[in-house]
N, C-alpha and C. Protein backbone atom coordinates (compact mmCIF):
# COMPACT_ATOMS: atom_id res chain seq x y z
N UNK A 1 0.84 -1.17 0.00
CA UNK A 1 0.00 0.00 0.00
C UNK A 1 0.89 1.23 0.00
N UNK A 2 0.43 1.93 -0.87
CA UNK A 2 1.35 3.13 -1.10
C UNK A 2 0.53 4.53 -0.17
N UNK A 3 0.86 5.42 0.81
CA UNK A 3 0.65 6.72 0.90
C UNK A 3 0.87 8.04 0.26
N UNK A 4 0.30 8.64 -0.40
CA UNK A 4 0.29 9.90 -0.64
C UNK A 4 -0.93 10.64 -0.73
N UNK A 5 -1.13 11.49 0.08
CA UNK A 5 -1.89 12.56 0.00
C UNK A 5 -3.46 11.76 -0.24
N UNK A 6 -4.36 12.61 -0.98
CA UNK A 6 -5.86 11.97 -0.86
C UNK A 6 -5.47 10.81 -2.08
N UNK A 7 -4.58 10.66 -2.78
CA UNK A 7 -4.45 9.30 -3.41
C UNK A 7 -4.87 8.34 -2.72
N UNK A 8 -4.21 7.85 -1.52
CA UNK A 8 -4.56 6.51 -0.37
C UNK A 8 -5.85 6.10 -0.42
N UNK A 9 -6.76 7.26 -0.16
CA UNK A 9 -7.94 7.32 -0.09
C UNK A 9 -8.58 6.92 -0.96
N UNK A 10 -8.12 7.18 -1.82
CA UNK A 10 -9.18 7.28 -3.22
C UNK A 10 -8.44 5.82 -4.01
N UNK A 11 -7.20 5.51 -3.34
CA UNK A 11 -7.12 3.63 -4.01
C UNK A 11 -7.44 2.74 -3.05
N UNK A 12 -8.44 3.41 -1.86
CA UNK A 12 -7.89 2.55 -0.72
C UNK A 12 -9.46 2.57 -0.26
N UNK A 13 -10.41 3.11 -0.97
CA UNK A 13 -11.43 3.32 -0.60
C UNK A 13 -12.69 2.18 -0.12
N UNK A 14 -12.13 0.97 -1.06
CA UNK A 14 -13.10 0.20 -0.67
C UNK A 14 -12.75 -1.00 0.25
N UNK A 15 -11.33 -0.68 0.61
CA UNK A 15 -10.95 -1.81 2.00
C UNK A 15 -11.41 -1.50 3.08
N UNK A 16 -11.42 -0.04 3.31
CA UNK A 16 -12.21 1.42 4.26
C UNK A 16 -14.14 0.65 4.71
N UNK A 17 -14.17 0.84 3.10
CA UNK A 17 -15.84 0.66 3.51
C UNK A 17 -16.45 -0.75 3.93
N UNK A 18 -15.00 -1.68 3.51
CA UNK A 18 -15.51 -3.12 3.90
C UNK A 18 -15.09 -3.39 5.36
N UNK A 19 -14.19 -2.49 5.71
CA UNK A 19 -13.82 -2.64 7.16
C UNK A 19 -14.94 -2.28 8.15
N UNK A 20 -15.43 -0.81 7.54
CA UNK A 20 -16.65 -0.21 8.09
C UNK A 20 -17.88 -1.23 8.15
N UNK A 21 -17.97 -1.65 7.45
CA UNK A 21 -19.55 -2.73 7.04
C UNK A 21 -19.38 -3.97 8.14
N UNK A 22 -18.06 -4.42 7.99
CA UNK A 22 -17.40 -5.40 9.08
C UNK A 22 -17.78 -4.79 10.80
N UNK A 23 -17.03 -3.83 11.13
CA UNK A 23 -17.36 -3.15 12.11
C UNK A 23 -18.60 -2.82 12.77
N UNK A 24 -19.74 -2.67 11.73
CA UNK A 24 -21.18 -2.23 11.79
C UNK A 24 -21.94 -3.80 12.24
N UNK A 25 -21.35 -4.47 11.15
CA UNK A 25 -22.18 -6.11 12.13
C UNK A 25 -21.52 -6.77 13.06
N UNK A 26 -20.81 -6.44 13.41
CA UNK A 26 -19.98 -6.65 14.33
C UNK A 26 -20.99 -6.04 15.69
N UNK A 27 -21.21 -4.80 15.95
CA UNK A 27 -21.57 -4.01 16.62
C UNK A 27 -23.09 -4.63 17.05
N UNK A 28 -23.96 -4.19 15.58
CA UNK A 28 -25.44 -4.79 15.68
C UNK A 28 -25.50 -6.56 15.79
N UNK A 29 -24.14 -7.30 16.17
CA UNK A 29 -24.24 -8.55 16.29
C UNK A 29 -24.64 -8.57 18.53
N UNK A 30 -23.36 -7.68 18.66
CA UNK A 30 -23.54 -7.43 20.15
C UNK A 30 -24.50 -7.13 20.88
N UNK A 31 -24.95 -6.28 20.17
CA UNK A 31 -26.13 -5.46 20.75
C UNK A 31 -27.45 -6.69 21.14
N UNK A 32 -27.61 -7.43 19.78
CA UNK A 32 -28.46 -8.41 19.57
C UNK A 32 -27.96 -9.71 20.97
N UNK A 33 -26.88 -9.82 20.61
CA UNK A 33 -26.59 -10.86 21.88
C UNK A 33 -26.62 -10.49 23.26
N UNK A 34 -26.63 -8.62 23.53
CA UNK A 34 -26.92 -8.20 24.71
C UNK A 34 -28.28 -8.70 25.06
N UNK A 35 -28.93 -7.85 24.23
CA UNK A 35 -30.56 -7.63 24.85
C UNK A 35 -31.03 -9.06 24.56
N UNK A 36 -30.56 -9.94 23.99
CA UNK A 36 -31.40 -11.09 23.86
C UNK A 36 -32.63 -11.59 22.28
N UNK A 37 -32.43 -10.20 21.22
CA UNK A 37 -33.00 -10.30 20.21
C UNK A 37 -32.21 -11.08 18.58
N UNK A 38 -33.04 -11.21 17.69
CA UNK A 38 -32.63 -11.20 16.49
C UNK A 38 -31.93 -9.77 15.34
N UNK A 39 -31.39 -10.22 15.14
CA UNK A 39 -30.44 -8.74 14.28
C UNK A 39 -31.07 -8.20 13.74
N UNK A 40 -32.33 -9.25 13.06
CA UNK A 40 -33.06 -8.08 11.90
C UNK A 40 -34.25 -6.85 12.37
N UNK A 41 -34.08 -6.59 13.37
CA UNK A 41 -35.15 -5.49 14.13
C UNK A 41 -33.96 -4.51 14.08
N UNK A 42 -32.94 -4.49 14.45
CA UNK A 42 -31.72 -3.52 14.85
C UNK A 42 -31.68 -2.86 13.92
N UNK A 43 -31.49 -1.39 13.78
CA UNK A 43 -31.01 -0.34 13.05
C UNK A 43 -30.07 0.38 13.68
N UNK A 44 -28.83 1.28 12.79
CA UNK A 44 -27.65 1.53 13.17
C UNK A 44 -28.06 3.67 12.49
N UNK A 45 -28.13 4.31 13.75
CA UNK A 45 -28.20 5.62 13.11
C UNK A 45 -27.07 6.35 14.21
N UNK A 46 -26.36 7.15 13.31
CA UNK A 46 -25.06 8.60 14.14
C UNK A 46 -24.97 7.70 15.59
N UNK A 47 -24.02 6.69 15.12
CA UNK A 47 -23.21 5.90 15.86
C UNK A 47 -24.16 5.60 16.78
N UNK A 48 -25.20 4.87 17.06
CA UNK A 48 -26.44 4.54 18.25
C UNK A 48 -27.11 3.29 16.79
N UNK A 49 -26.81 2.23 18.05
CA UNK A 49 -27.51 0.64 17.61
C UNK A 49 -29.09 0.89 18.38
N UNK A 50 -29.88 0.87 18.16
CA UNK A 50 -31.11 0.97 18.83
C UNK A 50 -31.77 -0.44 18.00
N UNK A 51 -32.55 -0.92 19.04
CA UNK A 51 -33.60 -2.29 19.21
C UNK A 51 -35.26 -1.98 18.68
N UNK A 52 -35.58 -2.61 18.62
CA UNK A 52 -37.16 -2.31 17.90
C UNK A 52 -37.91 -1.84 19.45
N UNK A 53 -37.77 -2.47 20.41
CA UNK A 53 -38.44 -1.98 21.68
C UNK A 53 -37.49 -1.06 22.45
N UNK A 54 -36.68 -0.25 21.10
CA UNK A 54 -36.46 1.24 22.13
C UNK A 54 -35.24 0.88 22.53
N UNK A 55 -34.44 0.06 22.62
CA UNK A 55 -33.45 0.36 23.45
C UNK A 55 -32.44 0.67 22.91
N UNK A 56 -31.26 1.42 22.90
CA UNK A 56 -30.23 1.91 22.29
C UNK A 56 -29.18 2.11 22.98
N UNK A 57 -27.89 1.53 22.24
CA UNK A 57 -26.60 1.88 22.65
C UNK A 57 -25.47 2.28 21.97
N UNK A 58 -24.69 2.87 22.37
CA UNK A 58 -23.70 4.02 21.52
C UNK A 58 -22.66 2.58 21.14
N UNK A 59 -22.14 3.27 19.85
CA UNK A 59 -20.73 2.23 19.74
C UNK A 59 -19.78 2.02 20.63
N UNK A 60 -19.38 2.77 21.66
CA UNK A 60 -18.43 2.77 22.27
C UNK A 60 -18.81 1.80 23.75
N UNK A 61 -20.11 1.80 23.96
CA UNK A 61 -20.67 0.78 24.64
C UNK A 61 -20.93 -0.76 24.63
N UNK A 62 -20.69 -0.67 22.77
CA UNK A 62 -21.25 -1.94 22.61
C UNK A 62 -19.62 -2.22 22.54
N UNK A 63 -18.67 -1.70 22.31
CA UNK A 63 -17.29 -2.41 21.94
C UNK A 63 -16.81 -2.29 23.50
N UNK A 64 -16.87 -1.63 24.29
CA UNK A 64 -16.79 -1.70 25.98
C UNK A 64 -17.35 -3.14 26.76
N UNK A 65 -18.20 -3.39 26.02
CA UNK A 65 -19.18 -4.95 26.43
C UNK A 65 -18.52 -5.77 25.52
N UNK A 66 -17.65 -5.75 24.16
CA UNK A 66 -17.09 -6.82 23.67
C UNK A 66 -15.14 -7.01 24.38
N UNK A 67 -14.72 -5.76 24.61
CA UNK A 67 -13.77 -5.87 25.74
C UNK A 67 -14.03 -6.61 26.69
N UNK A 68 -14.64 -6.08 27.82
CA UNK A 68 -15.37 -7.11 28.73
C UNK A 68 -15.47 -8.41 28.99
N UNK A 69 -16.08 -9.07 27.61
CA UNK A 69 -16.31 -10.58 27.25
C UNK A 69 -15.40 -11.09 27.02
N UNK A 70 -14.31 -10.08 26.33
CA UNK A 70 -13.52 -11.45 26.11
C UNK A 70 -12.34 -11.38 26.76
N UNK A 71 -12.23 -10.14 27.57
CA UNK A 71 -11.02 -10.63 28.57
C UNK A 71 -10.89 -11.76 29.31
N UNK A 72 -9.87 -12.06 29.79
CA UNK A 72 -9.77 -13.50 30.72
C UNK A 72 -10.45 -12.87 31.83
N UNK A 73 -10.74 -13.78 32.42
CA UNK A 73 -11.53 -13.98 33.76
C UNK A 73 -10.41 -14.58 34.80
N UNK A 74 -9.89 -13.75 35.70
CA UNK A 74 -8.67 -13.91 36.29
C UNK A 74 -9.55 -14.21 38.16
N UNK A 75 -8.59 -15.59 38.80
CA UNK A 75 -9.67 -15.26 40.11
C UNK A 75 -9.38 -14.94 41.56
């Protein structure tokens, strides 16, 4: 991968958006395994996963709860 200027960007654009898309079900996968639902009710709006019965959580919450999980459990 080469850097220069908005070049990167503009050859680099669609590893970006597949990372992003990755990231996004990633997120609305958590959320779903929090509350106990199926994925397909979940919608993703200005970084907030919200549930069909209202409930919503910021990205930084839902990746705070995937930290969490998978740290070791030390006793």
């Amino acid at each position: 991968m080469v850097t220069g200027g908005s070049w990167s960007i503009w050859m680099s654009w669609g590893i970006y958006r597949q990372a992003a898309a990755a990231g996004r079900t990633a997120l609305i996968e958590k959320a779903a395994e929090i509350w106990g639902i199926p994925v397909a009710g979940i919608t993703v709006a200005d970084s907030v996963v919200r549930g069909p019965d209202g409930r919503s959580a910021s990205f930084g919450e839902l990746v705070s709860a995937g930290i969490a999980a998978a740290s070791p459990k030390t006793s």
